[in-house]
PDB file of N, CA and C in Angstrom:
ATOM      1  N   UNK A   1     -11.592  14.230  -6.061  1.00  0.00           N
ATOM      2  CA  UNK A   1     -12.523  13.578  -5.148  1.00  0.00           C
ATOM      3  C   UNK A   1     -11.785  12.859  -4.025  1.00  0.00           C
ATOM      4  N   UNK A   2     -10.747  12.334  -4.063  1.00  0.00           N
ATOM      5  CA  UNK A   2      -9.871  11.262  -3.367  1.00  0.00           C
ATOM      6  C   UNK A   2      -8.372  11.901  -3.709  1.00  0.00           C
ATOM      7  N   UNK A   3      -7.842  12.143  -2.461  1.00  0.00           N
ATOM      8  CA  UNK A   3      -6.502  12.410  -2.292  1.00  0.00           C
ATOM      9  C   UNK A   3      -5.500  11.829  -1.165  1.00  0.00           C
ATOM     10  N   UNK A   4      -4.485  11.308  -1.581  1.00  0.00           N
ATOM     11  CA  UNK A   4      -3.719  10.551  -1.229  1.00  0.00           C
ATOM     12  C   UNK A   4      -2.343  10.717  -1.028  1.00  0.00           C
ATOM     13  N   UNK A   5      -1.267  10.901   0.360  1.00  0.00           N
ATOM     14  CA  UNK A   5      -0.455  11.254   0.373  1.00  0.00           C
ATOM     15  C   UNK A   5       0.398   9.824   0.805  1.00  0.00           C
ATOM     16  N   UNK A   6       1.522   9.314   0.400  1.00  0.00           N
ATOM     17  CA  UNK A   6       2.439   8.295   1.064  1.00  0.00           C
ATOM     18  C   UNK A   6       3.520   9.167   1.926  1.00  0.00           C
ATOM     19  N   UNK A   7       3.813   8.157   2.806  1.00  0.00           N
ATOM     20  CA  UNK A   7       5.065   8.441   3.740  1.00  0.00           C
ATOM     21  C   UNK A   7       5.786   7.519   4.517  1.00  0.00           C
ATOM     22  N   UNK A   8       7.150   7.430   4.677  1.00  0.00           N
ATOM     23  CA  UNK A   8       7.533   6.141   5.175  1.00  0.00           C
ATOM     24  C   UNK A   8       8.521   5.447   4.983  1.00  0.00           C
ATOM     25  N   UNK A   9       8.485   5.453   3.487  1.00  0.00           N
ATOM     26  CA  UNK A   9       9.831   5.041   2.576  1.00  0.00           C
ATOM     27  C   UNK A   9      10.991   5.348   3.389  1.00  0.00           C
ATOM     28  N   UNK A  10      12.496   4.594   2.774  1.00  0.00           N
ATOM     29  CA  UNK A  10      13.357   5.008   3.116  1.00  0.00           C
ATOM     30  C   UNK A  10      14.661   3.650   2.815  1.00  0.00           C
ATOM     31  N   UNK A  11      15.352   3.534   3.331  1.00  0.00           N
ATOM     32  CA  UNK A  11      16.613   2.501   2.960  1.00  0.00           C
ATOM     33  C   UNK A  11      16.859   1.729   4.587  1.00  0.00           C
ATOM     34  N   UNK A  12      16.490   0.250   4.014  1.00  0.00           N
ATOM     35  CA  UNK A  12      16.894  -0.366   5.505  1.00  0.00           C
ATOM     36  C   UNK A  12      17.511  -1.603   5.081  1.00  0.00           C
ATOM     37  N   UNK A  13      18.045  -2.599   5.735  1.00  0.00           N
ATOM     38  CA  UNK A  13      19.117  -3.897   5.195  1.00  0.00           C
ATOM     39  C   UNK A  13      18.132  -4.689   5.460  1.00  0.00           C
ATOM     40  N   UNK A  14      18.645  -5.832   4.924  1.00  0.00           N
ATOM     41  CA  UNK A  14      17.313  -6.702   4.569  1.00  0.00           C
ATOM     42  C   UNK A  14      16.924  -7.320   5.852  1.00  0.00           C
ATOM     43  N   UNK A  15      16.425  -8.097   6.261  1.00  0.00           N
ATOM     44  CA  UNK A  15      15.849  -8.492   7.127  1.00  0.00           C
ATOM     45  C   UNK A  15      14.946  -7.204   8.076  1.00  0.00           C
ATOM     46  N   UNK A  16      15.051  -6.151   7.839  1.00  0.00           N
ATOM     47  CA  UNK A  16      14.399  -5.112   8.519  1.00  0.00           C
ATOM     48  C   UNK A  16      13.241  -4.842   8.460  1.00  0.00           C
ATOM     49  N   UNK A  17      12.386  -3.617   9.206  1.00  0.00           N
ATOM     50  CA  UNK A  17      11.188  -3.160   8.507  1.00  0.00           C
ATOM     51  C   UNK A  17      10.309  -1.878   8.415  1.00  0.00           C
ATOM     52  N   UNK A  18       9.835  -1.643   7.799  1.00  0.00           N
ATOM     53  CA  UNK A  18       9.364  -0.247   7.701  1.00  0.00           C
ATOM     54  C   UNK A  18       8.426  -0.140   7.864  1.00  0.00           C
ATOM     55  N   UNK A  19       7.286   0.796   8.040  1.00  0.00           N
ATOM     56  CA  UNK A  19       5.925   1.240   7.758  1.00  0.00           C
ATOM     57  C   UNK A  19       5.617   2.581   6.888  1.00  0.00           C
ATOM     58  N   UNK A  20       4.970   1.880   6.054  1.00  0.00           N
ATOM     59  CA  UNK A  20       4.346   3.077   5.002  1.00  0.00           C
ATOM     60  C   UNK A  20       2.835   3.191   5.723  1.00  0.00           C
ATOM     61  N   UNK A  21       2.456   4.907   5.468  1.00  0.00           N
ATOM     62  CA  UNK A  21       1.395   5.382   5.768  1.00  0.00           C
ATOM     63  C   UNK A  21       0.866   6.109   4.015  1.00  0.00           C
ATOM     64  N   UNK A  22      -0.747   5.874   4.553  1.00  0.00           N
ATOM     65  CA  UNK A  22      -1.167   6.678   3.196  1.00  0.00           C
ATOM     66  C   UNK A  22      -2.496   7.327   3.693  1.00  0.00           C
ATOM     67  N   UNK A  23      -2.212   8.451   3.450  1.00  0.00           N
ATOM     68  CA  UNK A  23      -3.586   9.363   4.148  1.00  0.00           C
ATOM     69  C   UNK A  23      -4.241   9.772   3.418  1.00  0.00           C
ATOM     70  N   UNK A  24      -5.271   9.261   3.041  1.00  0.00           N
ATOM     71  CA  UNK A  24      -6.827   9.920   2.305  1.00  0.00           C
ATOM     72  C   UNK A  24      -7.347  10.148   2.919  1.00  0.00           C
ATOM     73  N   UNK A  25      -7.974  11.224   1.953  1.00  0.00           N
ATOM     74  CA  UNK A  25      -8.801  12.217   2.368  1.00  0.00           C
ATOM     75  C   UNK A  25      -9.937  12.510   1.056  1.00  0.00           C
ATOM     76  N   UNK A  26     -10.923  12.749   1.022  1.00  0.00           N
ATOM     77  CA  UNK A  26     -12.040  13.024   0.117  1.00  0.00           C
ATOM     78  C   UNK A  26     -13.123  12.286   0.429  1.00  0.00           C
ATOM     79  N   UNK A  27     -13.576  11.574  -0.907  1.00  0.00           N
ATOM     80  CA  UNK A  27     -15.070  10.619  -0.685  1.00  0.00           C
ATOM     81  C   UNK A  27     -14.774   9.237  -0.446  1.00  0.00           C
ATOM     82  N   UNK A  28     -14.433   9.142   1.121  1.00  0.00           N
ATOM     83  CA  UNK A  28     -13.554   7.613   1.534  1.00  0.00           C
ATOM     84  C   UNK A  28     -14.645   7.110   1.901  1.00  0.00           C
ATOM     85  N   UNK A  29     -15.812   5.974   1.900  1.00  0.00           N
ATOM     86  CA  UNK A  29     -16.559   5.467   2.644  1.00  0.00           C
ATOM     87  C   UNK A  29     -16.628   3.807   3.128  1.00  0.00           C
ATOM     88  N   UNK A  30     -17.228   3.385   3.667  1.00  0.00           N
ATOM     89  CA  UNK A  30     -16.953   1.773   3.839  1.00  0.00           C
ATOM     90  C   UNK A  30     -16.232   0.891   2.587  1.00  0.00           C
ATOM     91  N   UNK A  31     -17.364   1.004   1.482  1.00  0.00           N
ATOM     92  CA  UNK A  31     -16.837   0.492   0.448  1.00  0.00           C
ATOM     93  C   UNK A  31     -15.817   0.717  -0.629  1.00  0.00           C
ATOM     94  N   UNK A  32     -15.113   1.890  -0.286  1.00  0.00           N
ATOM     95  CA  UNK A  32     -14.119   1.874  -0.927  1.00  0.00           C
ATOM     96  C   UNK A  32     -12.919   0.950  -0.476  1.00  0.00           C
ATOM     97  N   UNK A  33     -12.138   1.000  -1.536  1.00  0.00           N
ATOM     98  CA  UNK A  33     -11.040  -0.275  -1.908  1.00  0.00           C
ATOM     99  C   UNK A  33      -9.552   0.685  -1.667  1.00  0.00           C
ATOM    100  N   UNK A  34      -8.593   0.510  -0.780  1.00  0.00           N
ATOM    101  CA  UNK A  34      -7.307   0.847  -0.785  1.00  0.00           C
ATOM    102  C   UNK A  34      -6.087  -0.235  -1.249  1.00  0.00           C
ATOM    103  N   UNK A  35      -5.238   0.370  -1.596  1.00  0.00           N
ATOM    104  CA  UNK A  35      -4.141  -0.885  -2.010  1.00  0.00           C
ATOM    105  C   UNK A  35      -3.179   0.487  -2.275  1.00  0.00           C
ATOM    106  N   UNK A  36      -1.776  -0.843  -2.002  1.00  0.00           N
ATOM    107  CA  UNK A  36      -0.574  -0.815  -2.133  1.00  0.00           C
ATOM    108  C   UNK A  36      -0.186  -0.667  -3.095  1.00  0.00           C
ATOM    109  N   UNK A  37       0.741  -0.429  -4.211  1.00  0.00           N
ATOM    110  CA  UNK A  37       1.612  -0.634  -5.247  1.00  0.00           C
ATOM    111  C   UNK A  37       2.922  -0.472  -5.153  1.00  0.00           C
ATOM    112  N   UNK A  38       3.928  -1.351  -5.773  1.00  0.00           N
ATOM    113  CA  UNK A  38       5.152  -1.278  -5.780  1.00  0.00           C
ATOM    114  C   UNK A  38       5.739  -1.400  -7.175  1.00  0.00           C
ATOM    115  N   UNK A  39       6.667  -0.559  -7.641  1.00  0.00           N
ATOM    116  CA  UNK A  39       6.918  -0.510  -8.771  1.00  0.00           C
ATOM    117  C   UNK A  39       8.702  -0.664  -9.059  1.00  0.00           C
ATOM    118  N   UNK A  40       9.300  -1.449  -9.438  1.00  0.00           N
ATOM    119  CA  UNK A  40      10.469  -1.254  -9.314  1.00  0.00           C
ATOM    120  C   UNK A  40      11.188  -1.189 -10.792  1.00  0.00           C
ATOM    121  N   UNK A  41      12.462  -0.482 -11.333  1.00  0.00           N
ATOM    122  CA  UNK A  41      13.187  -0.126 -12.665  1.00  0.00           C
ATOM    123  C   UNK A  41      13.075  -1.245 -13.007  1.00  0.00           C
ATOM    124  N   UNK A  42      12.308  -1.216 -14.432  1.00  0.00           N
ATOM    125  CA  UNK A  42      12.727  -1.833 -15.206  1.00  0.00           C
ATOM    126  C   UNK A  42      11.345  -3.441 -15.133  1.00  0.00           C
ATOM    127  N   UNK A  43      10.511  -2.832 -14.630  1.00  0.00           N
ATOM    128  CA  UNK A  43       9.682  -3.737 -14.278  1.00  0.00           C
ATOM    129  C   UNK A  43       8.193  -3.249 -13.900  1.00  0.00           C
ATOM    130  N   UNK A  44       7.257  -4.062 -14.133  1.00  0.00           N
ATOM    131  CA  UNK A  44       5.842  -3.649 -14.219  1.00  0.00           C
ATOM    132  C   UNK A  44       5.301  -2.895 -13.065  1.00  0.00           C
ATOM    133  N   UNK A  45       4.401  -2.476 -12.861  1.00  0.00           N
ATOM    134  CA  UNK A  45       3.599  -2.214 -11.728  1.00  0.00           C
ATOM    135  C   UNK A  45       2.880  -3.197 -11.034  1.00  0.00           C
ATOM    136  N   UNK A  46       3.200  -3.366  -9.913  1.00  0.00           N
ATOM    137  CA  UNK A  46       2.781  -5.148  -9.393  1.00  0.00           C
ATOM    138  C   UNK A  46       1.437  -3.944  -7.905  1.00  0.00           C
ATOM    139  N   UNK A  47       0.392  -4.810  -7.953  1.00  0.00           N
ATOM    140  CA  UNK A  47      -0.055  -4.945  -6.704  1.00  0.00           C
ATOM    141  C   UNK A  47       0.453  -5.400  -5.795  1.00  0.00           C
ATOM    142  N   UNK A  48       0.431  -5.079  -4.184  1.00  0.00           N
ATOM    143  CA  UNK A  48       1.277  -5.897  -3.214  1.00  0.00           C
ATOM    144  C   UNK A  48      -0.247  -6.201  -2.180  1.00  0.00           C
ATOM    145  N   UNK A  49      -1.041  -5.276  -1.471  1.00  0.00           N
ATOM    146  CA  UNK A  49      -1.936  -5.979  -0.889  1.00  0.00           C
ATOM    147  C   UNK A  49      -3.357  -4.187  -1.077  1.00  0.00           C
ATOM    148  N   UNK A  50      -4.294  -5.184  -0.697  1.00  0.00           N
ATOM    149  CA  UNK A  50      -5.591  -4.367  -0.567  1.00  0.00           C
ATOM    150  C   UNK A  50      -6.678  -4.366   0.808  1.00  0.00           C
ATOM    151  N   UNK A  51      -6.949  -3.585   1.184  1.00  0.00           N
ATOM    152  CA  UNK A  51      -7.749  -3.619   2.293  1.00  0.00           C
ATOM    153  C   UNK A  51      -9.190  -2.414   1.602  1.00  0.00           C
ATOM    154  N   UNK A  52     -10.248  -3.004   2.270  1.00  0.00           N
ATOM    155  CA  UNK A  52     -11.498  -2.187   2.078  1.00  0.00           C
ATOM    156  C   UNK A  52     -11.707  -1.697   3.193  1.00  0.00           C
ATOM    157  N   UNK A  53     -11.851  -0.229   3.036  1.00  0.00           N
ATOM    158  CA  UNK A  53     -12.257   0.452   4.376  1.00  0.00           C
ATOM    159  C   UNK A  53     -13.256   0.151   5.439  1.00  0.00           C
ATOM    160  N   UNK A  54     -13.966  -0.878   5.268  1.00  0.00           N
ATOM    161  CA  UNK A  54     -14.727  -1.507   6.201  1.00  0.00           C
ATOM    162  C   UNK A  54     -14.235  -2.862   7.175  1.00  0.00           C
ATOM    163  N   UNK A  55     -12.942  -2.877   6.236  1.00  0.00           N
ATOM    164  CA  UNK A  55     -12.268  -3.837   6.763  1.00  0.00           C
ATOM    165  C   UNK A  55     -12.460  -5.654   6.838  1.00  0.00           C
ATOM    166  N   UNK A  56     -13.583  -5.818   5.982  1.00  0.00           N
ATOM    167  CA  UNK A  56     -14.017  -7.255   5.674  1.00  0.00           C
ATOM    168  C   UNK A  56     -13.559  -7.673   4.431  1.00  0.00           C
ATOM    169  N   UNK A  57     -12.736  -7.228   3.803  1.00  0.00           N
ATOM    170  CA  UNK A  57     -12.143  -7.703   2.255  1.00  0.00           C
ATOM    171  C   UNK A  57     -10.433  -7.420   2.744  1.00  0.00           C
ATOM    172  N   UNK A  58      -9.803  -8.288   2.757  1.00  0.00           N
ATOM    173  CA  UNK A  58      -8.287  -7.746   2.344  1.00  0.00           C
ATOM    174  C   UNK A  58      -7.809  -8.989   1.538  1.00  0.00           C
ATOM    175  N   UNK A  59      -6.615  -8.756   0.819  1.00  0.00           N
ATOM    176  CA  UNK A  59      -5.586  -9.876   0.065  1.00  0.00           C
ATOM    177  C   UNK A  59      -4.322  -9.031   0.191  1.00  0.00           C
ATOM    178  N   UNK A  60      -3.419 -10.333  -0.580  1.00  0.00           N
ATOM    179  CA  UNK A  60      -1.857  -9.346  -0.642  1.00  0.00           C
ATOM    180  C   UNK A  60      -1.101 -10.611  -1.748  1.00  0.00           C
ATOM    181  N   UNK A  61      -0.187  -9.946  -1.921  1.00  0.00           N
ATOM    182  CA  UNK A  61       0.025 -10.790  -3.445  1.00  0.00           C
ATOM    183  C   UNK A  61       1.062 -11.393  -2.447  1.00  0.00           C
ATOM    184  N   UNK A  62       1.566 -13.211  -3.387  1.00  0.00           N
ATOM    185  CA  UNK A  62       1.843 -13.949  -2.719  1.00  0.00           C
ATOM    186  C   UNK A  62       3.545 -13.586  -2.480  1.00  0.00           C
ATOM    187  N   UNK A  63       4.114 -12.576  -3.150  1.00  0.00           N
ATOM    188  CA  UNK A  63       5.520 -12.274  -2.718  1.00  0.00           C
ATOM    189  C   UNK A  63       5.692 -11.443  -1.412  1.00  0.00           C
ATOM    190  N   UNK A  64       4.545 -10.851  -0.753  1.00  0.00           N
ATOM    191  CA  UNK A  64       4.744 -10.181   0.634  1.00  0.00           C
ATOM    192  C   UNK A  64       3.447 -11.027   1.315  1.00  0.00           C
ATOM    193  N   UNK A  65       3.104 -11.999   1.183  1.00  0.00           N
ATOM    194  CA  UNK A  65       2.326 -12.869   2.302  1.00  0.00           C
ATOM    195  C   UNK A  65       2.969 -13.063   3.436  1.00  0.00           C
ATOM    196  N   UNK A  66       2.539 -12.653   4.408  1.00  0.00           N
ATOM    197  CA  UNK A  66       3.042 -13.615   5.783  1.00  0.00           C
ATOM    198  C   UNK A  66       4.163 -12.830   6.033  1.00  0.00           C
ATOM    199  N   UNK A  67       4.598 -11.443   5.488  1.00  0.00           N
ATOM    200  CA  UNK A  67       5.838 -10.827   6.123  1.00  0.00           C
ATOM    201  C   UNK A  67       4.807  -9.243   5.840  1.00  0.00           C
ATOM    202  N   UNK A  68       4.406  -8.700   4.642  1.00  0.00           N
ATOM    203  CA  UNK A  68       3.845  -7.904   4.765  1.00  0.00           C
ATOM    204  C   UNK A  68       1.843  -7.859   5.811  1.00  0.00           C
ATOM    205  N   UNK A  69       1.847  -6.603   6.142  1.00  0.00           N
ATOM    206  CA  UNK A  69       0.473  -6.638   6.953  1.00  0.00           C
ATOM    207  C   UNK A  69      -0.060  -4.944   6.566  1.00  0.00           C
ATOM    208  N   UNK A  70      -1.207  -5.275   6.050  1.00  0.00           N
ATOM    209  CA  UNK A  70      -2.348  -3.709   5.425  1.00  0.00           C
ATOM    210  C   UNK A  70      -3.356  -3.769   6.476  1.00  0.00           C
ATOM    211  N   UNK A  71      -3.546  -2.236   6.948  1.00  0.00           N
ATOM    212  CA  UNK A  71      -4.385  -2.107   7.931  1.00  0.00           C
ATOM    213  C   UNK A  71      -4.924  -0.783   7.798  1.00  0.00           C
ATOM    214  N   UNK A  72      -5.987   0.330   8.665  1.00  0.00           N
ATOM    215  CA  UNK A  72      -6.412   0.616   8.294  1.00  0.00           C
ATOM    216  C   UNK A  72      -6.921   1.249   9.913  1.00  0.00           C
ATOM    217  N   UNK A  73      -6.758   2.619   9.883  1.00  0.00           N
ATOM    218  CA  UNK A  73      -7.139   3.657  10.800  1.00  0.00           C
ATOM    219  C   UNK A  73      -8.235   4.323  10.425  1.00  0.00           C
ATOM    220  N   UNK A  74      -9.543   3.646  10.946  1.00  0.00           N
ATOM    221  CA  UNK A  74     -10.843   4.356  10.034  1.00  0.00           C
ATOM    222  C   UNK A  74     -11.132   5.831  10.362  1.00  0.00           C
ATOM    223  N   UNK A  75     -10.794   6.165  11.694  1.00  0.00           N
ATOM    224  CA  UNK A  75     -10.818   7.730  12.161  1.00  0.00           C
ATOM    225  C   UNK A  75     -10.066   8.694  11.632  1.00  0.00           C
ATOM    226  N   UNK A  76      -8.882   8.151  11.226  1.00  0.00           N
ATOM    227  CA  UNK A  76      -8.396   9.169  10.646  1.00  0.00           C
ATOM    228  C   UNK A  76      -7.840   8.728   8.685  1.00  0.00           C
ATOM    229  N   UNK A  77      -8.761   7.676   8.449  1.00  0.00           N
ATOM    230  CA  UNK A  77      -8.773   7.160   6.829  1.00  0.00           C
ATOM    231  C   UNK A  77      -6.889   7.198   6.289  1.00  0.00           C
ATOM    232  N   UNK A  78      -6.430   6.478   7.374  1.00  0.00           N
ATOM    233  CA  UNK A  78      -5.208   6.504   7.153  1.00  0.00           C
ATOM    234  C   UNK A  78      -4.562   4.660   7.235  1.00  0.00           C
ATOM    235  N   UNK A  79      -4.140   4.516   6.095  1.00  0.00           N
ATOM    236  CA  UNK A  79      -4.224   3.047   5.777  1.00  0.00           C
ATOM    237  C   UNK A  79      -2.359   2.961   5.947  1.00  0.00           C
ATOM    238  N   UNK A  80      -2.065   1.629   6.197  1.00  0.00           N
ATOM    239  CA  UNK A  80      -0.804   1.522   6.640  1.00  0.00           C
ATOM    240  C   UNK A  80      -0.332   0.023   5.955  1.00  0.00           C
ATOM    241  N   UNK A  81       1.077   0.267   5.876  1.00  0.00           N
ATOM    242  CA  UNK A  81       1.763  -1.067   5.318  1.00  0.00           C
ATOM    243  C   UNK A  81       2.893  -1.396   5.860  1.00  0.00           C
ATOM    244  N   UNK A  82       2.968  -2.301   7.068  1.00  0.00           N
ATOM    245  CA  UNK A  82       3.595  -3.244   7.641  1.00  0.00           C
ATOM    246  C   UNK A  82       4.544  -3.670   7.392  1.00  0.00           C
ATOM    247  N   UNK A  83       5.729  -3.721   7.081  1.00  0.00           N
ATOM    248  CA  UNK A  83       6.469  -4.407   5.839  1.00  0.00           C
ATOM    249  C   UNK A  83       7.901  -5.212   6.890  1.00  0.00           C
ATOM    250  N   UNK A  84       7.819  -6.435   6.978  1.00  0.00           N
ATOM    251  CA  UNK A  84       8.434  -7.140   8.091  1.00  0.00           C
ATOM    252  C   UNK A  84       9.538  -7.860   7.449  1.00  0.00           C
ATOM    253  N   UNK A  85      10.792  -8.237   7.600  1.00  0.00           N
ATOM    254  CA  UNK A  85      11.577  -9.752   6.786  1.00  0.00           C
ATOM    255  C   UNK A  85      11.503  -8.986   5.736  1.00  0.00           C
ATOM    256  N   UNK A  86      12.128  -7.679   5.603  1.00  0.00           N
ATOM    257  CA  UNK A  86      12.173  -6.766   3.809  1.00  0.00           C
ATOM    258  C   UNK A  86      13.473  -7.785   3.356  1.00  0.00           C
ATOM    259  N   UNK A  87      12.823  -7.967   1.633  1.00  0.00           N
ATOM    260  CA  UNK A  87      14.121  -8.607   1.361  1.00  0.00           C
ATOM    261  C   UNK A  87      14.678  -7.697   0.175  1.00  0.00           C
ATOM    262  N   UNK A  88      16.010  -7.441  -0.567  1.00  0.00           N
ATOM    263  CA  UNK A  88      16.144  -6.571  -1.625  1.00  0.00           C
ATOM    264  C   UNK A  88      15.266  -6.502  -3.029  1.00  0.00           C
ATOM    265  N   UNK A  89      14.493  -7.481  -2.926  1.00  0.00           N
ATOM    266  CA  UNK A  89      13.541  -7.909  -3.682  1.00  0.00           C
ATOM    267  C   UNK A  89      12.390  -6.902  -3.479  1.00  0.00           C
ATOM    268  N   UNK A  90      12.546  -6.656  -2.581  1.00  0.00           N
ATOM    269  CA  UNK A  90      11.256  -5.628  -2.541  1.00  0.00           C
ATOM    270  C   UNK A  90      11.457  -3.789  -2.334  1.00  0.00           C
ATOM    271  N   UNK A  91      12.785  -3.934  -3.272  1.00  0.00           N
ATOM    272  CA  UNK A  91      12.924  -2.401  -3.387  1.00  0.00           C
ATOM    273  C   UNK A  91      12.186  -2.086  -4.270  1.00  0.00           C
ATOM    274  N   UNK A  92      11.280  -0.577  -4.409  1.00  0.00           N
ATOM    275  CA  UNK A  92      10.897  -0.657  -5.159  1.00  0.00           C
ATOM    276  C   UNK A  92      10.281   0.849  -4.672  1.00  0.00           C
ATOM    277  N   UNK A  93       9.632   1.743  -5.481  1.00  0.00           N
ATOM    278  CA  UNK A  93       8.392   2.792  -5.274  1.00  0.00           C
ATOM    279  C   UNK A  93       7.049   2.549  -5.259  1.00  0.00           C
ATOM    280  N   UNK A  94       6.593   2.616  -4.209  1.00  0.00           N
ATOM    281  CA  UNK A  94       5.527   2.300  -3.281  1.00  0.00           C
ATOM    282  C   UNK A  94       4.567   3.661  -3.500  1.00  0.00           C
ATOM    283  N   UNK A  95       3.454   2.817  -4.000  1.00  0.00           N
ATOM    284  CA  UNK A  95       1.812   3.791  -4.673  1.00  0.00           C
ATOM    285  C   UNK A  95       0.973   3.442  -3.577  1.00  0.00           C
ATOM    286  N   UNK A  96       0.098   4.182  -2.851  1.00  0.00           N
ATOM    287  CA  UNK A  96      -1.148   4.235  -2.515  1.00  0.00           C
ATOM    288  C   UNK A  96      -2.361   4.509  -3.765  1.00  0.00           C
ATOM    289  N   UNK A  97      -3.101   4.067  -3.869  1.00  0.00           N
ATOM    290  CA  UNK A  97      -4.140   3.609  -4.521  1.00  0.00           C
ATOM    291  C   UNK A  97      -5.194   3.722  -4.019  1.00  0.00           C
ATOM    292  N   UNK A  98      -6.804   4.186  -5.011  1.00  0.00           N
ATOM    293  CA  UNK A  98      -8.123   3.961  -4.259  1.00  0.00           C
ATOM    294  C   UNK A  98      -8.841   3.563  -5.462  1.00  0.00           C
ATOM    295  N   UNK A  99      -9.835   2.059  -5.035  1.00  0.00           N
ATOM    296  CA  UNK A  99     -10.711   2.127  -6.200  1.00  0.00           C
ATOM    297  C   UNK A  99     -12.292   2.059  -5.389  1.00  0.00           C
ATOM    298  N   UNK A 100     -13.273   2.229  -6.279  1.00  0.00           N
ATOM    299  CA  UNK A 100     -14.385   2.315  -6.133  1.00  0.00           C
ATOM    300  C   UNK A 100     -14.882   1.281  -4.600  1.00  0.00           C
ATOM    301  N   UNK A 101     -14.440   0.011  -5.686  1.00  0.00           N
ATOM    302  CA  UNK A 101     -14.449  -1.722  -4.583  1.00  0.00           C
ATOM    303  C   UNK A 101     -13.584  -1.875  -5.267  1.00  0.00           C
ATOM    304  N   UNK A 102     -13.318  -3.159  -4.104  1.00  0.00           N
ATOM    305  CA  UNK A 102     -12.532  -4.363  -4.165  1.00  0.00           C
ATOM    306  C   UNK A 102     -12.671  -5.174  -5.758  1.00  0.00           C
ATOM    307  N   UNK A 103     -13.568  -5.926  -5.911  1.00  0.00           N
ATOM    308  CA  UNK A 103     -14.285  -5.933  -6.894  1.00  0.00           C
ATOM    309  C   UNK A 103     -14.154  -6.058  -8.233  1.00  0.00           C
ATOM    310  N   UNK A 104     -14.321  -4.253  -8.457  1.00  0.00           N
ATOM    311  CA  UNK A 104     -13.882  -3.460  -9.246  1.00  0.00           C
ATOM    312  C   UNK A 104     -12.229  -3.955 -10.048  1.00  0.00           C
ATOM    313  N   UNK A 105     -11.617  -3.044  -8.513  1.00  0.00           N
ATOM    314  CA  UNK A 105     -10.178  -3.138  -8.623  1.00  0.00           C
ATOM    315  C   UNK A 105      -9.785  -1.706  -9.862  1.00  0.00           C
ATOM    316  N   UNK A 106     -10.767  -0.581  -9.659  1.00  0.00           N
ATOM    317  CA  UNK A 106     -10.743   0.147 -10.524  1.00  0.00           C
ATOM    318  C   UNK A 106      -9.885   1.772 -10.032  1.00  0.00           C
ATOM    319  N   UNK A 107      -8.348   1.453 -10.238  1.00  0.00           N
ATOM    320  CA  UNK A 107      -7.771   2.568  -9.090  1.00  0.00           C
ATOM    321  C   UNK A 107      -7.494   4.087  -9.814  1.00  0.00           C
ATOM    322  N   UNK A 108      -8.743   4.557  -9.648  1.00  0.00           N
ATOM    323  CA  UNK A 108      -8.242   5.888 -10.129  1.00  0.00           C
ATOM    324  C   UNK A 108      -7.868   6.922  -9.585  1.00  0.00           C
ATOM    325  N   UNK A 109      -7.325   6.579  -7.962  1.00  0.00           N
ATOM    326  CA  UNK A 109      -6.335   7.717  -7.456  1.00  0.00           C
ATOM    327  C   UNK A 109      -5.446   7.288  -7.061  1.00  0.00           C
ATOM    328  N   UNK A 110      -4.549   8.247  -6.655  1.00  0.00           N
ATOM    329  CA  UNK A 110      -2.772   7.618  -6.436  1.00  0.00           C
ATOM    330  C   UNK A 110      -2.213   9.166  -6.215  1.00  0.00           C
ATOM    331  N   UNK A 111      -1.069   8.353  -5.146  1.00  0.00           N
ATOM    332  CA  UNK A 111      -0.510   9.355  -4.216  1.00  0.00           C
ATOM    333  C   UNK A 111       0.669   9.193  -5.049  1.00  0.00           C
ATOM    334  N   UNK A 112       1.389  10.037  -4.728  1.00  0.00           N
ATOM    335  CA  UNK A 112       2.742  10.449  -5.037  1.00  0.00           C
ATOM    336  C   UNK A 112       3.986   9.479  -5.065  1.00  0.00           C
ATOM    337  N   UNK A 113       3.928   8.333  -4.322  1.00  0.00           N
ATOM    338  CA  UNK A 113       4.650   7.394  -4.134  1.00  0.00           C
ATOM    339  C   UNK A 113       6.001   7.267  -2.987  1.00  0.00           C
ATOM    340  N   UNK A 114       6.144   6.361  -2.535  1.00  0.00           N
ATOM    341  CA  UNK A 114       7.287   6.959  -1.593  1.00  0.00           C
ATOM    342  C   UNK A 114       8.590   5.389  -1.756  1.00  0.00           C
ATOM    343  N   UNK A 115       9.687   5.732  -2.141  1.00  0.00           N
ATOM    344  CA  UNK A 115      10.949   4.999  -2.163  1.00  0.00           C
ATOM    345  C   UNK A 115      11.488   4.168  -1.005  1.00  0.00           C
ATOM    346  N   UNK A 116      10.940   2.572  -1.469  1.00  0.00           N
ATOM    347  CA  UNK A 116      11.464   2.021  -0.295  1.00  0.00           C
ATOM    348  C   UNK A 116      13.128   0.959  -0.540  1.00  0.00           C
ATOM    349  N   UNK A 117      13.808   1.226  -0.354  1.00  0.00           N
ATOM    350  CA  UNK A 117      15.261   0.325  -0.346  1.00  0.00           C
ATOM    351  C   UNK A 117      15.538  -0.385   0.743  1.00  0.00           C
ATOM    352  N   UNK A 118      15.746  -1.661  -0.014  1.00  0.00           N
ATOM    353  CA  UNK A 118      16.321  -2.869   0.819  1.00  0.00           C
ATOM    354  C   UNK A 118      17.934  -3.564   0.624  1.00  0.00           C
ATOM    355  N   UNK A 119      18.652  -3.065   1.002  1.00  0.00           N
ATOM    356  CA  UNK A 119      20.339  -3.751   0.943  1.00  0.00           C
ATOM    357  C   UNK A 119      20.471  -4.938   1.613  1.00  0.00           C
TER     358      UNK A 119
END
């Protein structure tokens, strides 16, 4: 129903920054819920931020506040992640995600993931 590709990843020194893209495609409508994930060895699967395709709901967890930014290309349902002041702390493999709502928080699709490194 919902398909999801990441792109973007890559290796930059810390203070740098990247942009991840995630392109869905399927049954995307206002109320669906997009989010981030970052996953790094040896450690849980953390949320990093969420935006609703209508664009009146977003959050972001408090370790990429104020350096990370989630946004959201409604024409072409292509959601983006900002990622500003990277610190090595935030290496990690990076999930695109879709849930029903916000809400919810119920993510049952996911893209492939894309590798982001911070030295």
């Amino acid at each position: 129903q919902v398909q999801l590709v990441e792109s973007g990843g890559g290796s930059v020194q810390a203070e740098g920054s990247l942009r991840l893209s995630c392109a869905a495609s399927g049954n995307i409508i206002p109320s669906t819920c997009v989010a981030w994930f970052r996953q790094a060895p040896g450690k849980k699967r953390k949320g990093v931020a969420y935006i609703r395709v209508s664009g009146d709901d977003m959050d972001y967890d408090d370790s990429v506040a104020g350096r990370f930014t989630i946004s959201i290309e409604n024409a072409r349902n292509m959601v983006y992640l900002q990622m500003d002041s990277l610190k090595p702390e935030d290496t990690a493999k990076y999930y695109c995600a879709v849930s029903d709502t916000c809400a919810a928080l119920a993510f049952g699709y996911w893209g492939q993931g894309t590798q982001v490194t911070v030295s």
